[in-house]
Protein backbone atom coordinates (compact mmCIF):
# COMPACT_ATOMS: atom_id res chain seq x y z
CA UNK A 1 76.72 78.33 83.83
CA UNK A 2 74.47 80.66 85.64
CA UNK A 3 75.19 83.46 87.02
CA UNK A 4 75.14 84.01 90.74
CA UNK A 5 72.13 86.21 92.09
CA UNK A 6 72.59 90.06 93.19
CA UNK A 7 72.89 91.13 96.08
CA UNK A 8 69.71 92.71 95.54
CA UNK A 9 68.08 89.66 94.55
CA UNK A 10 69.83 88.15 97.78
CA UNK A 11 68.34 90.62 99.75
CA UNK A 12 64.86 90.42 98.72
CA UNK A 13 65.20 86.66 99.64
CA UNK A 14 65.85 87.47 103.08
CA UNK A 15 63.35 89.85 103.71
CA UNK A 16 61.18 87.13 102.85
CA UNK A 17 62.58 84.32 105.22
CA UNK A 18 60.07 83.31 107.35
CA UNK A 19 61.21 83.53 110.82
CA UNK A 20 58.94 80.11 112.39
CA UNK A 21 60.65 78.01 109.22
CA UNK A 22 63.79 79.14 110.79
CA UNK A 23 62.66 78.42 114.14
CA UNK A 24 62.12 74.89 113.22
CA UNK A 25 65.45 74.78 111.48
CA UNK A 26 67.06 75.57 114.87
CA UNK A 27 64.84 73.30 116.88
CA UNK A 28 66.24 70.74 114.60
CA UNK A 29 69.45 71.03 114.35
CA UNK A 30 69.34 72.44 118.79
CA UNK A 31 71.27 75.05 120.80
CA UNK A 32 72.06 76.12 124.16
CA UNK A 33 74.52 78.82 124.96
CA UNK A 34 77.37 77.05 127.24
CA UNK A 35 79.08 80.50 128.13
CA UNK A 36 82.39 78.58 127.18
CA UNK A 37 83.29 81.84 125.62
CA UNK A 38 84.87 80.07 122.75
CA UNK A 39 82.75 81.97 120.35
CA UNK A 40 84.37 85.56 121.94
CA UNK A 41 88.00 84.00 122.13
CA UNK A 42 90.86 84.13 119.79
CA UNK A 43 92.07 80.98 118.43
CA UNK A 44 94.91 78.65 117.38
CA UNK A 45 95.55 78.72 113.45
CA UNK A 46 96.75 75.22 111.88
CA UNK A 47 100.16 76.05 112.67
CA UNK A 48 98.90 76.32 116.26
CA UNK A 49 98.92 80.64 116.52
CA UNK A 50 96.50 82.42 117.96
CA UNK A 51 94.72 83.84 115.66
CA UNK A 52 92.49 87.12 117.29
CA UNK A 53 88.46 86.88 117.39
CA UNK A 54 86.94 88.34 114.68
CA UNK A 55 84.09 89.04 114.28
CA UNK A 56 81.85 91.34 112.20
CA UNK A 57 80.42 94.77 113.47
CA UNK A 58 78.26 97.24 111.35
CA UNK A 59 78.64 101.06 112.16
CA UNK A 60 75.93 101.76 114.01
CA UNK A 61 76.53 99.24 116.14
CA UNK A 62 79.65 100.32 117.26
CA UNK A 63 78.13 103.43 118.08
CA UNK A 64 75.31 101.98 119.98
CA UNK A 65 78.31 99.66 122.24
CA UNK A 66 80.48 103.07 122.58
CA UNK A 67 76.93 104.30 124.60
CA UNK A 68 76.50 100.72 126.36
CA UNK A 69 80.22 100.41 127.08
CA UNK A 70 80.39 103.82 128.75
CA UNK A 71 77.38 102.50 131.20
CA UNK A 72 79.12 99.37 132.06
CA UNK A 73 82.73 101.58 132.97
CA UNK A 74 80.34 103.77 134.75
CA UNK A 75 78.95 101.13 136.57
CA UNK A 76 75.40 101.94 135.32
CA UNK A 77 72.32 99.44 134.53
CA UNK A 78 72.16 97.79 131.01
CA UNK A 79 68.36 96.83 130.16
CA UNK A 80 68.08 94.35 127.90
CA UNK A 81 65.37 97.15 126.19
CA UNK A 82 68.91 98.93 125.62
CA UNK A 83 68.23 101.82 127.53
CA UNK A 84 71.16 103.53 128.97
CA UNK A 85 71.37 104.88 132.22
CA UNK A 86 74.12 107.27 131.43
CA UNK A 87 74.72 110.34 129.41
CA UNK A 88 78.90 109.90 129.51
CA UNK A 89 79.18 108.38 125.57
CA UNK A 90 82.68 109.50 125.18
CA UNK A 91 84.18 107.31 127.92
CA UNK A 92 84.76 104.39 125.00
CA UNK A 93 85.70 106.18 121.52
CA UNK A 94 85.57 103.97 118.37
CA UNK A 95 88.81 102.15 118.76
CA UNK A 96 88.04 101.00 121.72
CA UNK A 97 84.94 98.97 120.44
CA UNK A 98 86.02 98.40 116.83
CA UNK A 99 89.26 97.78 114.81
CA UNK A 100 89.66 97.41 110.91
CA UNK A 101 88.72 94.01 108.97
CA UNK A 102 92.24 92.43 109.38
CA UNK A 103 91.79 90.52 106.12
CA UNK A 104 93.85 91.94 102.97
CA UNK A 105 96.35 94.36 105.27
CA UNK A 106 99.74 93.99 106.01
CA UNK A 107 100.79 92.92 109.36
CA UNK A 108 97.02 92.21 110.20
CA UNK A 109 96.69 95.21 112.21
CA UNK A 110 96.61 98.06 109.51
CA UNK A 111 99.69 99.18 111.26
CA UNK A 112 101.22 99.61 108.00
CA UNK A 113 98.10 101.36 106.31
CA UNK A 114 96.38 99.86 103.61
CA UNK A 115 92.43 99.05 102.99
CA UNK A 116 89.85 97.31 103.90
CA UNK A 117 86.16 96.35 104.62
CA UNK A 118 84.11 97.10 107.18
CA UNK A 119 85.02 96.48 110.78
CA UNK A 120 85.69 93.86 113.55
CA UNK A 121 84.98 94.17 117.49
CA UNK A 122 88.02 95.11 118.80
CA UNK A 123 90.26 92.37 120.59
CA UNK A 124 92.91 92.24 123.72
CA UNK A 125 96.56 91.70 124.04
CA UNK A 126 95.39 87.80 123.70
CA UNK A 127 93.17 88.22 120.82
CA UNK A 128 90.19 87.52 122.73
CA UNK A 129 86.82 89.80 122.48
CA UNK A 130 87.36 92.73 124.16
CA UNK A 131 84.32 92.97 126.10
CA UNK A 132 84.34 89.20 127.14
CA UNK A 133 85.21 88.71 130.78
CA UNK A 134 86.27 85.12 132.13
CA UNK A 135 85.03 83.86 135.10
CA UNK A 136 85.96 80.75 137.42
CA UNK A 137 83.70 78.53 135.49
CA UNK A 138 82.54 80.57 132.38
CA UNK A 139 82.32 83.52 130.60
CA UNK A 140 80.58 86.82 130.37
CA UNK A 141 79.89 89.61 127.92
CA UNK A 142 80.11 93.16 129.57
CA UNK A 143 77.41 94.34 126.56
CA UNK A 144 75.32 91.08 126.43
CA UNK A 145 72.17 93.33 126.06
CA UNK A 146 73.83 95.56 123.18
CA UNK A 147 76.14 92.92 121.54
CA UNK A 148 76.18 92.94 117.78
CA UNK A 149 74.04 90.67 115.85
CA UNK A 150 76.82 88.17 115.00
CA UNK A 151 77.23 87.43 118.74
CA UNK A 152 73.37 87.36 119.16
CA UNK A 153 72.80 84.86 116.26
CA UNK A 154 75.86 82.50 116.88
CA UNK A 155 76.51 79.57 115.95
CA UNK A 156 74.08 79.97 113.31
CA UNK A 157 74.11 81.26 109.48
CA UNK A 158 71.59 81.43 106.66
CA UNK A 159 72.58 80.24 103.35
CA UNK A 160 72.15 82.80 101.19
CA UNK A 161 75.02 84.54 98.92
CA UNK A 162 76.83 87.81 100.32
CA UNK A 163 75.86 86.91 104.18
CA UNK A 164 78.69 85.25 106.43
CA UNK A 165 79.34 82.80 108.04
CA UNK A 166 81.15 82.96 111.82
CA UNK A 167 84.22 80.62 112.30
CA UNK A 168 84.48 78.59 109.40
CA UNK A 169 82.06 75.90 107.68
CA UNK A 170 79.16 74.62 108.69
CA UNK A 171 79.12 71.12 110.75
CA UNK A 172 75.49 71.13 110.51
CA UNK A 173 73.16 72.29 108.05
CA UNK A 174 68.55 72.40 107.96
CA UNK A 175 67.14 74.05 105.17
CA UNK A 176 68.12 77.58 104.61
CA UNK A 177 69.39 77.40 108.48
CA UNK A 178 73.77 76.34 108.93
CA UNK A 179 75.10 75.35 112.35
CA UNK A 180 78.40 76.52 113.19
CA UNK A 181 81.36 74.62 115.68
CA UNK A 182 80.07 75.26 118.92
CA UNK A 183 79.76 72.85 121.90
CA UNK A 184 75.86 74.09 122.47
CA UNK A 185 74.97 72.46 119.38
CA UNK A 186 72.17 69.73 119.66
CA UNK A 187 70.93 70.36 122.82
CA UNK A 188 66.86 71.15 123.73
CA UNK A 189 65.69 74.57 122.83
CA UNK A 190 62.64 76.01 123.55
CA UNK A 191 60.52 77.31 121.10
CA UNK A 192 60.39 80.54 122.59
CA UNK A 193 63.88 80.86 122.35
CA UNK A 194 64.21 79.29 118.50
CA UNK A 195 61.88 82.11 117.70
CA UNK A 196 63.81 85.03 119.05
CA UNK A 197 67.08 84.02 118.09
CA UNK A 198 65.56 82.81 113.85
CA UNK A 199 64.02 86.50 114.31
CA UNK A 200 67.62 87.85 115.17
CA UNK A 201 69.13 85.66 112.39
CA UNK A 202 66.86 86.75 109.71
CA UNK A 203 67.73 90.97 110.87
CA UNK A 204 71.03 89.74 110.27
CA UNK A 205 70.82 88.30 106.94
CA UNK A 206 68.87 91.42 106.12
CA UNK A 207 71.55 93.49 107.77
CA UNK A 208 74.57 92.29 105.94
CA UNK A 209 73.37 92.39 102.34
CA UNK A 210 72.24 96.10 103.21
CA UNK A 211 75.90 96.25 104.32
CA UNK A 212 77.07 94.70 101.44
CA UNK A 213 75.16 96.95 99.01
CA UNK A 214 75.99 100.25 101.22
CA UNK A 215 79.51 99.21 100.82
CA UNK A 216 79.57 98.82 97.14
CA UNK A 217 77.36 101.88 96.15
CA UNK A 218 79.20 104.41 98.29
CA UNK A 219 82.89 102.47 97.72
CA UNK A 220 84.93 105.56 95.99
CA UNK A 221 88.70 105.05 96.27
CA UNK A 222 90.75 107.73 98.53
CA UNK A 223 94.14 108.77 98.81
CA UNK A 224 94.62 108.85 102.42
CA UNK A 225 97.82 107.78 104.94
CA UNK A 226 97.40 104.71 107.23
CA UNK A 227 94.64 102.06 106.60
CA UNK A 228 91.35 102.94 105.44
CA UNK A 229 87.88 101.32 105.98
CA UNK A 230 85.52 101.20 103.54
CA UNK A 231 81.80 100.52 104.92
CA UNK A 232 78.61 101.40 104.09
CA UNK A 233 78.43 105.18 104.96
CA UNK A 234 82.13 105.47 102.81
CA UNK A 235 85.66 105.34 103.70
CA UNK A 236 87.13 105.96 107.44
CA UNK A 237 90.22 106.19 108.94
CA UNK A 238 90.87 103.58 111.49
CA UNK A 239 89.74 106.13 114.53
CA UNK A 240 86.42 106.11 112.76
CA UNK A 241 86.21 109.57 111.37
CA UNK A 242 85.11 110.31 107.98
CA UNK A 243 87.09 110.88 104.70
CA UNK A 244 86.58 113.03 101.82
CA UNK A 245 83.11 113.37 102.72
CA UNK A 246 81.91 110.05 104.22
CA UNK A 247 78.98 110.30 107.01
């Protein structure tokens, strides 16, 4: 049996992915964004409870939606260049935008401390995103310009090992290129549009198994009460803040 490639070896595969063979992947398998906002809502489990959205968010991003989600409570302009018109950062402090990886705690939450991986956009009392907004007829995302690359790449995934994939298998699958549940699926998509979003998908697969490796290479176990994250710049307490060192 062979073994499965590093995450190095991973990596260097998707820095080489070539962004118009992804393109064509998802002109084949088609997409257009409903705004049904079932990609920012929670979910029912196969008992039937709602499970809370989840969905991945690396640490600079959060810091980069703390600055965009001050502008939006200020009432401030969001480019989609990201340029905020606002200095007020510390309206929106790390929980507000991010909460632990669920997976592997007790009670979910990290209410009753334990660890963890990396961190998930941070949900309402109904488990739903909680920067999505719903409107008569569809949705809205108060950070669409700044939202992390998970949300800018769904429904789609690239198969390679130590990259993930949104909300379960895929239901469709081109090449290197994986289609995940979404009613937008199959319909026309302009090449314009294939091209930006294969060029977000590829930053993404490049992203994650940079994660990935951060999280390994700077994982040092820590003694600390409550639940502790461990990302890529080391471990954090659930507010965000450093421990024993981390950046």
């Amino acid at each position: 049996m062979s073994e499965a490639p590093s995450l190095e070896a991973e990596l260097d595969r998707a820095r080489e992915l070539s962004v118009s063979d992804l393109a064509d992947a998802i002109e084949s398998i088609g997409f257009e964004c409903t705004r049904c906002g079932a990609c920012c809502k929670g979910h029912a489990d196969e008992n039937g409870e709602t499970e809370p959205h989840t969905a991945t968010v690396f640490p600079d991003e959060i810091r980069g939606i703390q600055e965009a989600a001050a502008e939006a409570d200020d009432g401030g302009d969001q480019t989609d260049d990201g340029d905020d018109e606002t200095d007020d950062v510390d309206a929106y402090d790390w929980r507000d935008v991010a909460r632990p990886m669920p997976y592997g705690l007790p009670e979910g939450d990290g209410s009753a401390g334990g660890e963890t991986f990396e961190w998930a956009l941070q949900t309402d009392a109904c488990g739903d995103c909680a920067f999505y907004e719903e409107g008569e007829t569809e949705g809205a995302c108060r950070i669409h310009p700044d939202r992390p690359l998970i949300c800018r790449t769904y429904p789609f995934s690239v198969a390679l090992g130590g990259t993930s994939q949104p909300m379960g298998e895929a239901v469709d699958e081109e090449g290197m290129v994986r289609g995940h549940e979404c009613e937008g699926l199959g319909r026309d998509i302009s090449r314009a549009d294939a091209e930006e979003l294969a060029a977000a998908l590829k930053e993404r697969a490049v992203r994650e198994l940079e994660e990935a490796i951060g999280v390994r290479d700077n994982y040092a176990p820590v003694d600390a009460d409550g639940v502790v994250v461990y990302d890529s710049e080391g471990p954090k307490r659930a507010d965000g803040t450093p421990i024993d060192g981390g950046e």
